[in-house]
Protein backbone atom coordinates (compact mmCIF):
# COMPACT_ATOMS: atom_id res chain seq x y z
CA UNK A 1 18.31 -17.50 8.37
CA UNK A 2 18.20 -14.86 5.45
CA UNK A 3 16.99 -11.88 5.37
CA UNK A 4 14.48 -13.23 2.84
CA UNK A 5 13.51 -16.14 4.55
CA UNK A 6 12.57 -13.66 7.67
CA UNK A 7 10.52 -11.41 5.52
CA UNK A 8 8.30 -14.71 3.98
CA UNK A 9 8.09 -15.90 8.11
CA UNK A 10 6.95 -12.03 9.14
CA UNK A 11 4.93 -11.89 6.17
CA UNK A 12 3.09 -15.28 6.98
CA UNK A 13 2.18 -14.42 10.47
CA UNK A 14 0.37 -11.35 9.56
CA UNK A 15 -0.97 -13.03 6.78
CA UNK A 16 -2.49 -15.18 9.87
CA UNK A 17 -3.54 -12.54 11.65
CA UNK A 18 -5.30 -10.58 9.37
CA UNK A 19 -7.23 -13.67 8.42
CA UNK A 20 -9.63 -13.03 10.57
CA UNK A 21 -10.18 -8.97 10.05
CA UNK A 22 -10.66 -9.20 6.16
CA UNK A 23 -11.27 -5.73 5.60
CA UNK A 24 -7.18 -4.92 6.71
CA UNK A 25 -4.63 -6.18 4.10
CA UNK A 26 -0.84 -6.43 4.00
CA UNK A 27 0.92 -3.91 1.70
CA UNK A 28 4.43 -4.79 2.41
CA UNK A 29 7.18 -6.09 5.35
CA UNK A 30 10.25 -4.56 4.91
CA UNK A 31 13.45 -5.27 7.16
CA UNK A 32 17.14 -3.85 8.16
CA UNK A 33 19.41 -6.13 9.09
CA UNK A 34 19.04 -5.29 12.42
CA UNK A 35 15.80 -6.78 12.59
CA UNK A 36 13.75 -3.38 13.01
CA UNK A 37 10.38 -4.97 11.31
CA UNK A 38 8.20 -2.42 9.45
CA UNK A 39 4.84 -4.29 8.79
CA UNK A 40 2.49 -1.96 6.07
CA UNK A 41 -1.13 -3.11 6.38
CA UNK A 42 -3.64 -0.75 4.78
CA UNK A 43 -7.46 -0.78 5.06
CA UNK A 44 -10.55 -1.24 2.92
CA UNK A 45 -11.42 2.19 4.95
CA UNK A 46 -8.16 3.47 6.37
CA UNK A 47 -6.49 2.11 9.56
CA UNK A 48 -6.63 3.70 12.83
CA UNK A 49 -3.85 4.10 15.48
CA UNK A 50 -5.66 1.75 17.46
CA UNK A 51 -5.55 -0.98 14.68
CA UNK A 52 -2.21 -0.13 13.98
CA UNK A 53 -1.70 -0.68 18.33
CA UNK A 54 -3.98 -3.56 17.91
CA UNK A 55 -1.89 -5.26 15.69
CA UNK A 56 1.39 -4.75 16.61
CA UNK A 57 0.66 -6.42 19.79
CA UNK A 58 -1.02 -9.38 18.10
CA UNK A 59 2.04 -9.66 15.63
CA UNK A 60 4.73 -8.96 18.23
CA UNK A 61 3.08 -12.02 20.65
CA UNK A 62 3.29 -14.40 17.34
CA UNK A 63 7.02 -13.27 17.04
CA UNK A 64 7.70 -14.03 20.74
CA UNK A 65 6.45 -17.24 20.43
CA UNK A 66 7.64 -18.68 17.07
CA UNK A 67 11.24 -17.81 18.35
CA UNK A 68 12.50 -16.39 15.36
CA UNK A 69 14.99 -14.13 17.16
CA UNK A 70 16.97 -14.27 20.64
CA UNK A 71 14.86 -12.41 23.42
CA UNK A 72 14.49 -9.18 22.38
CA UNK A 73 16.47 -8.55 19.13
CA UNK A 74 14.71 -7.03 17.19
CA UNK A 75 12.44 -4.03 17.13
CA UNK A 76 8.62 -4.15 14.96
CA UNK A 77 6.71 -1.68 13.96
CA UNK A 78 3.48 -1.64 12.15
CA UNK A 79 1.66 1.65 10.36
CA UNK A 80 0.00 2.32 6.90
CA UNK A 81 1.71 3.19 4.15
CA UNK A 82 2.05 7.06 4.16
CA UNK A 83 0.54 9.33 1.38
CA UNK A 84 3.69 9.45 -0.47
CA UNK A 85 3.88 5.60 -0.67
CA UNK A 86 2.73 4.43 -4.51
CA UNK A 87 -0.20 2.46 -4.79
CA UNK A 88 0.98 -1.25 -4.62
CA UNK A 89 -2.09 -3.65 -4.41
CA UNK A 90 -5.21 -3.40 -6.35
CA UNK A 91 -7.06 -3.10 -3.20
CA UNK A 92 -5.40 0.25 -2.53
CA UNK A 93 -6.48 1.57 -6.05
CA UNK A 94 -10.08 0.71 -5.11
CA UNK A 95 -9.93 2.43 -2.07
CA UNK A 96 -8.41 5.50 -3.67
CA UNK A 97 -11.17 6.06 -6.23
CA UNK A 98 -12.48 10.01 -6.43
CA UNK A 99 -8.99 10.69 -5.51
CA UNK A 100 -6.38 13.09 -7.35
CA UNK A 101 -3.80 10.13 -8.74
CA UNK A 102 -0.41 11.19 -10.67
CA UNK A 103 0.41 7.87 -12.66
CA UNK A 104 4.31 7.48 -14.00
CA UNK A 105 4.35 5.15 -17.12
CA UNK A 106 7.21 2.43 -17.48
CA UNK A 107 8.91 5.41 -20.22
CA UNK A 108 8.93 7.73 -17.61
CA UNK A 109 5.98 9.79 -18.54
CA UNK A 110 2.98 11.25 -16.41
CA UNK A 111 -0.53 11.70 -16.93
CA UNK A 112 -2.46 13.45 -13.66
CA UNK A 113 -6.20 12.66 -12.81
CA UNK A 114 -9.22 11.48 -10.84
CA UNK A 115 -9.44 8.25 -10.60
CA UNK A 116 -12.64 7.10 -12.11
CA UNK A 117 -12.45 3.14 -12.15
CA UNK A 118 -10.57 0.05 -11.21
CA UNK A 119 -10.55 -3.22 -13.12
CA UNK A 120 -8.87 -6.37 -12.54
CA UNK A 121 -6.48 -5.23 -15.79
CA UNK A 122 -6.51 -1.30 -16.05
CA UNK A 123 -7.81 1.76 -14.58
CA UNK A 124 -9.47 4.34 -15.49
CA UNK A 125 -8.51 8.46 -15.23
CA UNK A 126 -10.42 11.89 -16.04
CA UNK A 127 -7.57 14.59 -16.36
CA UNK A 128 -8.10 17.99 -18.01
CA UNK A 129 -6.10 19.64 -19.88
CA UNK A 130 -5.85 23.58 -20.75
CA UNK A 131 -8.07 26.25 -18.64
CA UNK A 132 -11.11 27.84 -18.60
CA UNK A 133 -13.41 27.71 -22.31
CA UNK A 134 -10.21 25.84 -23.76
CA UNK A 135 -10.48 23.17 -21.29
CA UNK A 136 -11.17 19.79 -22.43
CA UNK A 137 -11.57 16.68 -20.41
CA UNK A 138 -10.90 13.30 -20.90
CA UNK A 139 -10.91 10.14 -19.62
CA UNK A 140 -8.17 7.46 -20.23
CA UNK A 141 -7.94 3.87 -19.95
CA UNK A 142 -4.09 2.89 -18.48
CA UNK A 143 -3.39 -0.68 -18.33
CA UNK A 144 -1.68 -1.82 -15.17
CA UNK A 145 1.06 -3.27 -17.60
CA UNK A 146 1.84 0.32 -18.37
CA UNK A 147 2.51 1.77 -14.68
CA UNK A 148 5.51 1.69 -13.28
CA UNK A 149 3.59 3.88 -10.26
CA UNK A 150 0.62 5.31 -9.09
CA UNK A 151 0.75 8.12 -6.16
CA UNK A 152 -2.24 9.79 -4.52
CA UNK A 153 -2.00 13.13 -4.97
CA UNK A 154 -3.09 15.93 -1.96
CA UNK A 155 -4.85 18.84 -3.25
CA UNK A 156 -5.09 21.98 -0.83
């Protein structure tokens, strides 16, 4: 079985699982070949450690089960993506709005800003440019076509 073929079984069974909690989503399953399993699921409104407990119990029973690897062979972990993870599904970019986003075009440039809205084809940023009386704000309409990445930003 390829590493591929793994991924899409993984990716199915928490597919099942999260059927039934519709506010979690899956963000990405990621494997080494030797089978450590990191499942990303994310959260309309964040995901606990207990969720994140929660599920990898569920997931790792389903795995048992469907014998997809000799007893014991393989190690699973489930989390959210961390803060430094770009934003992946349009789900995520929902969530994120009021947040500080940096956005990286497909040329390579960056624009900084708050995210203001989310549609099904672009998204919408305020960013500011120069300081005090000079400053002038805008907002900006970048089509998802036009991101090769989108990372929250943490402002202390």
């Amino acid at each position: 079985m390829t590493l591929e073929t793994q991924i899409q079984q993984i990716e199915q069974l928490v597919e099942k699982l999260l059927a039934e909690y519709p506010e979690y989503f899956l963000i990405q399953v990621k494997m080494k070949p030797t089978n450590n399993v990191k499942v990303f699921i994310d959260g309309d409104n964040g995901l606990s450690i207990e969720k994140c407990v929660f599920f990898n119990r569920q997931l790792y029973k389903q795995i048992e089960e469907s014998a997809m690897y000799p007893a014991g062979e393989y190690s699973l972990e489930v989390s959210s993506p961390g803060l430094d993870e770009p934003l992946k599904m349009h789900r995520q970019y929902s969530k994120n709005i009021g947040r500080d986003v940096e956005v990286v075009f497909i040329d390579g440039t960056k624009k900084e800003g708050k995210l203001l809205q989310v549609t099904e084809a672009d998204i919408i940023i305020e960013n500011t440019t120069g300081k005090g009386k000079k400053a002038v704000t805008q907002q900006v309409v970048i089509p998802f076509v036009n991101i090769k990445s989108t990372t929250v930003q943490i402002k202390f």
